[in-house]
N, C-alpha and C. Protein backbone atom coordinates (compact mmCIF):
# COMPACT_ATOMS: atom_id res chain seq x y z
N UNK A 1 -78.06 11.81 -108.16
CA UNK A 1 -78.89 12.98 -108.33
C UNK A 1 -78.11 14.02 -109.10
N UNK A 2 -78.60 14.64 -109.77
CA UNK A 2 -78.23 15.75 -110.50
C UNK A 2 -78.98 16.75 -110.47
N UNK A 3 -78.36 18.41 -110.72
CA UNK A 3 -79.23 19.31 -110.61
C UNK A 3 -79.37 20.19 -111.93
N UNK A 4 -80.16 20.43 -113.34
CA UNK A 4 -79.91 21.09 -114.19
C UNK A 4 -79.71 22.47 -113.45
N UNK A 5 -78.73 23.08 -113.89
CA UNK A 5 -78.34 24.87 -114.54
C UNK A 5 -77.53 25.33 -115.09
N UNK A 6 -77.46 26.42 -115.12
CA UNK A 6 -77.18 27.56 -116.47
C UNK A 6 -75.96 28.10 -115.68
N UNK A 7 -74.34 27.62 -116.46
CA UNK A 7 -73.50 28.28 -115.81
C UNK A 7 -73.03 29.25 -116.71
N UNK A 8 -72.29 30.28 -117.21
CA UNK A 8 -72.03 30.98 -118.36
C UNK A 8 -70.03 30.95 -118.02
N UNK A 9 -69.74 29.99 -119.06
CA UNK A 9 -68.27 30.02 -118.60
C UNK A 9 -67.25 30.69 -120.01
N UNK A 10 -66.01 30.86 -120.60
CA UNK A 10 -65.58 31.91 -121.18
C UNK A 10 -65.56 30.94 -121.83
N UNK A 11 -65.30 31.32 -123.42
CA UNK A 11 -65.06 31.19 -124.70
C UNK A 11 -63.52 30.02 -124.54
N UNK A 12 -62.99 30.32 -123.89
CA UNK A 12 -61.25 29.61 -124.05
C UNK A 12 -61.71 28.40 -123.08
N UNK A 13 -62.51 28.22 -122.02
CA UNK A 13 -62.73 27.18 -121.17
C UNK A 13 -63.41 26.42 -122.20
N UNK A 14 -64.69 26.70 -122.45
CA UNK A 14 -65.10 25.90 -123.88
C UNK A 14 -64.89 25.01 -124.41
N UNK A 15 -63.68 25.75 -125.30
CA UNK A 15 -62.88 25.12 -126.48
C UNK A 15 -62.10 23.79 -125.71
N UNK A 16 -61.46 24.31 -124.44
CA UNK A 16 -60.75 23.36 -123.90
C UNK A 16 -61.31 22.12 -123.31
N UNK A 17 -62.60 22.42 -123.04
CA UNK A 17 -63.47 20.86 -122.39
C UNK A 17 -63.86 20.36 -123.77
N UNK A 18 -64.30 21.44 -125.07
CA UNK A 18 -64.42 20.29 -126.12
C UNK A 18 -63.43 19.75 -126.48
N UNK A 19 -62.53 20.10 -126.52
CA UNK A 19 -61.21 19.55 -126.77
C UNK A 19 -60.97 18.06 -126.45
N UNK A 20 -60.52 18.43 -124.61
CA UNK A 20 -61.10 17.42 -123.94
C UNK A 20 -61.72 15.94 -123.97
N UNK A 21 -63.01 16.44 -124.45
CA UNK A 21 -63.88 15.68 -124.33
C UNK A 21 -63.51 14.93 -125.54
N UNK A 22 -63.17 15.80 -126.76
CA UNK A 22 -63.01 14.54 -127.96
C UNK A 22 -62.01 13.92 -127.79
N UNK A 23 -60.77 14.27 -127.06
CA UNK A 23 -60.17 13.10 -126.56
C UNK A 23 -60.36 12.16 -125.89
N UNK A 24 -61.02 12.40 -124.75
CA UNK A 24 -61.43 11.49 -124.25
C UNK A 24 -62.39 10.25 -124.88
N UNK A 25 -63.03 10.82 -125.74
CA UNK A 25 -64.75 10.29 -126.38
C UNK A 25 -65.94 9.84 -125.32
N UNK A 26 -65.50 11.57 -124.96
CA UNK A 26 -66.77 11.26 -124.27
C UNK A 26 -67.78 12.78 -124.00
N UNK A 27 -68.74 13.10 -123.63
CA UNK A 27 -69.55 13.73 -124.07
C UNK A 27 -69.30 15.04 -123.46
N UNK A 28 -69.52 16.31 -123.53
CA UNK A 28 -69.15 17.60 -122.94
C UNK A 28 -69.88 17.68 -121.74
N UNK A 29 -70.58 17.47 -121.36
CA UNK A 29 -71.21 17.26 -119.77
C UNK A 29 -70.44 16.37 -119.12
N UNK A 30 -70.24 15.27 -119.17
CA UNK A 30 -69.43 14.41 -118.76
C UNK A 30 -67.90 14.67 -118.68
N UNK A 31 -67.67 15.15 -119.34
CA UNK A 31 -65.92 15.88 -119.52
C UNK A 31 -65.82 16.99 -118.22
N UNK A 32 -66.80 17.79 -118.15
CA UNK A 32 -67.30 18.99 -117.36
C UNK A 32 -66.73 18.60 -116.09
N UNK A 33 -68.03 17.65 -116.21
CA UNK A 33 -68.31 16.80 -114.27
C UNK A 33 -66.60 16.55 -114.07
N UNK A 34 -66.11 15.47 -114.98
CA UNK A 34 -64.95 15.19 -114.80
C UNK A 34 -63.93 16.34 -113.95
N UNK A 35 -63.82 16.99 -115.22
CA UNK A 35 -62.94 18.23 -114.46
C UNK A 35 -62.76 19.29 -113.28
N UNK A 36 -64.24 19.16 -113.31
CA UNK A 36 -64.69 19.83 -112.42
C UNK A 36 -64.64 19.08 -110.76
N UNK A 37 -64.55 18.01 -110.92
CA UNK A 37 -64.13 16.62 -109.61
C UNK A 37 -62.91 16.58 -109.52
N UNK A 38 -61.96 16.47 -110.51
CA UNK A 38 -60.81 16.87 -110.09
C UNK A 38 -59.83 17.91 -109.92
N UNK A 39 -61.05 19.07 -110.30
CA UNK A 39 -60.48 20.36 -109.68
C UNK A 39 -60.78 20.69 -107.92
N UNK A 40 -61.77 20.20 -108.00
CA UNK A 40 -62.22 20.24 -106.36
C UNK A 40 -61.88 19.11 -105.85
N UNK A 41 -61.04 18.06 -105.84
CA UNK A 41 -60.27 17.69 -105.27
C UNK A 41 -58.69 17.97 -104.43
N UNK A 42 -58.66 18.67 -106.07
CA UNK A 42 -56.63 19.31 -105.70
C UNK A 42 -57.12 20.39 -104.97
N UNK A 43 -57.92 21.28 -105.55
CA UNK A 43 -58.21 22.61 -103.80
C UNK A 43 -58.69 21.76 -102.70
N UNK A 44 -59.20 20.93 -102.43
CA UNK A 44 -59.50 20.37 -101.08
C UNK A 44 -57.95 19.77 -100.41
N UNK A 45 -57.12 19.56 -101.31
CA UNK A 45 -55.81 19.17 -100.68
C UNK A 45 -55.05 20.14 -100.28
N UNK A 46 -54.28 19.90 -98.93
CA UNK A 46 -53.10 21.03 -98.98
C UNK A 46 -51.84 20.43 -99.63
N UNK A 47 -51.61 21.67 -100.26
CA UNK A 47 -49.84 21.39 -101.19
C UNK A 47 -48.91 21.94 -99.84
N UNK A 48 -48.23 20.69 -99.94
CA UNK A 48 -46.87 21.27 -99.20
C UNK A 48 -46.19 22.53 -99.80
N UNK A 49 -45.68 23.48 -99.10
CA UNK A 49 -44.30 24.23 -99.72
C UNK A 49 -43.37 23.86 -99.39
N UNK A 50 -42.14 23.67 -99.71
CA UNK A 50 -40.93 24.07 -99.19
C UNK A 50 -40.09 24.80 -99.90
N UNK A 51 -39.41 25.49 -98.87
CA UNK A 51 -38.92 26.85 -99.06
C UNK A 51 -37.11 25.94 -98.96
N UNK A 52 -36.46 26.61 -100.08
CA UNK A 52 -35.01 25.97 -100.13
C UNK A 52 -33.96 27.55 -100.00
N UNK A 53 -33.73 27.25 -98.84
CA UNK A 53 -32.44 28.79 -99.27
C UNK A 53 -31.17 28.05 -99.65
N UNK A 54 -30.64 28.88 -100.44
CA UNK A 54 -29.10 28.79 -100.74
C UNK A 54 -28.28 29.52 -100.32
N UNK A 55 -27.01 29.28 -99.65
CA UNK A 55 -26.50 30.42 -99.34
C UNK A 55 -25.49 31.17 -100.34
N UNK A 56 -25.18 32.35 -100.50
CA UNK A 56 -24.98 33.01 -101.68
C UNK A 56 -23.30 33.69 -100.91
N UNK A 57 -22.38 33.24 -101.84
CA UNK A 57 -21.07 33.98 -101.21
C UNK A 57 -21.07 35.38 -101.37
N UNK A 58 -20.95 36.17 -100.53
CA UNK A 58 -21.36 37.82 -100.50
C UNK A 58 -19.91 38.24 -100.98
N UNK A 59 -18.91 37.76 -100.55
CA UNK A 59 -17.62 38.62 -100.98
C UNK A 59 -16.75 37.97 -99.35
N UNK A 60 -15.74 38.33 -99.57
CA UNK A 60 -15.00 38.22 -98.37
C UNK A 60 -15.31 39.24 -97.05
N UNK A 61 -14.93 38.62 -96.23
CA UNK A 61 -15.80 38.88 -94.15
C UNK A 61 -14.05 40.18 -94.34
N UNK A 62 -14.33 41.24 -93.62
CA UNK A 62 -13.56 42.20 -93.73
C UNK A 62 -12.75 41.73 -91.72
N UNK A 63 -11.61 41.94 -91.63
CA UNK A 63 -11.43 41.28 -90.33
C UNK A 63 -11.90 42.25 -89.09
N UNK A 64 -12.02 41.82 -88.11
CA UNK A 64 -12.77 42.37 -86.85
C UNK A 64 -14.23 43.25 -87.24
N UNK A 65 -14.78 43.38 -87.97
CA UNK A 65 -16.31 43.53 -88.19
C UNK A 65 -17.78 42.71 -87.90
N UNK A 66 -17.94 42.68 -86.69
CA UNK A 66 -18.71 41.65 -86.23
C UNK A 66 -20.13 42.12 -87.36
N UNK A 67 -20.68 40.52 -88.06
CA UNK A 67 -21.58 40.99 -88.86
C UNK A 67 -23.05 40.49 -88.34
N UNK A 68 -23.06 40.51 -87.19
CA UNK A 68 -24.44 40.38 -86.16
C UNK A 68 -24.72 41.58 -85.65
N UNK A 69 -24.35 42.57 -85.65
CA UNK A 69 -24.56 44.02 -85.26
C UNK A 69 -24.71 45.00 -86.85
N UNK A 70 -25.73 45.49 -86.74
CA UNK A 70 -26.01 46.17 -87.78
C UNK A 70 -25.19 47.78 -87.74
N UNK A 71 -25.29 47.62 -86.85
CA UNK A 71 -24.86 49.52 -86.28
C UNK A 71 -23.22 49.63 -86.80
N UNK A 72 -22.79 47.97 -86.88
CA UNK A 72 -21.26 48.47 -87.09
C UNK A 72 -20.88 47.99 -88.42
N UNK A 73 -22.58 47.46 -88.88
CA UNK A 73 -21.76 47.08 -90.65
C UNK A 73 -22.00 48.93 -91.42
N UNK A 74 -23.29 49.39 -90.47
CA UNK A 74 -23.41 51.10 -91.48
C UNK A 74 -22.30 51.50 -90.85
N UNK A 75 -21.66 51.84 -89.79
CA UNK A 75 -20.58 52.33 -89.26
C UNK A 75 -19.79 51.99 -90.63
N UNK A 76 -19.13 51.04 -91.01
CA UNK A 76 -18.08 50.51 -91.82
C UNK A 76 -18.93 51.28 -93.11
N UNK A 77 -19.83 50.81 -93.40
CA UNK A 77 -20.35 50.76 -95.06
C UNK A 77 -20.48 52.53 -95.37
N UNK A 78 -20.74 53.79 -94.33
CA UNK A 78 -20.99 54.69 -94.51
C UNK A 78 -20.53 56.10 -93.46
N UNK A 79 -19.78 55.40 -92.83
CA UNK A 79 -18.82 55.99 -91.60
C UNK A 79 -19.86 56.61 -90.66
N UNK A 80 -18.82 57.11 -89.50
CA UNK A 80 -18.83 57.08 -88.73
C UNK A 80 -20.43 58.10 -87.93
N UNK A 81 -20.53 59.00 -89.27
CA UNK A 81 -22.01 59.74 -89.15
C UNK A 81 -23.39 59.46 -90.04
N UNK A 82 -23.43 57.90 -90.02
CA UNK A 82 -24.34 57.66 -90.74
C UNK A 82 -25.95 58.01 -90.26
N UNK A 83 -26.26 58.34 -88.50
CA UNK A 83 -27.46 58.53 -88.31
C UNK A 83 -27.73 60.03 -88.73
């Protein structure tokens, strides 16, 4: 089954399904459907992410500065009246 209508799509999409289509050799409706099936395929899929950290050498650990406490890296970084 098919349903005729009237979609109004941009000037650059166009060019690119005729494009398309003459590569393919095959007709601009048919190129359409095509693309249009395998665009709504990849959105019906979920894409994995993965997220990669690197760890980044900051500089050398200064000695006795515990750097799990924030209060004593501004202590160090901006003395002793930083609030």
């Amino acid at each position: 089954m098919s349903i005729r209508t009237t979609v109004t799509l941009d000037d650059d999409v166009v060019e690119r399904v005729k494009h398309e289509s003459k590569v393919r050799g095959a007709t601009f409706r048919n190129t359409l459907n095509e693309l249009l099936r395998q665009a709504l395929v990849q959105a019906g899929t979920k894409q994995k992410r993965t997220l990669k950290i690197v760890p980044v050498n900051m500089g050398r650990r200064v000695p006795g500065l515990n750097y799990d406490y924030i209060g004593e890296l501004l202590e160090y970084a901006e003395g002793p009246f930083h609030r």
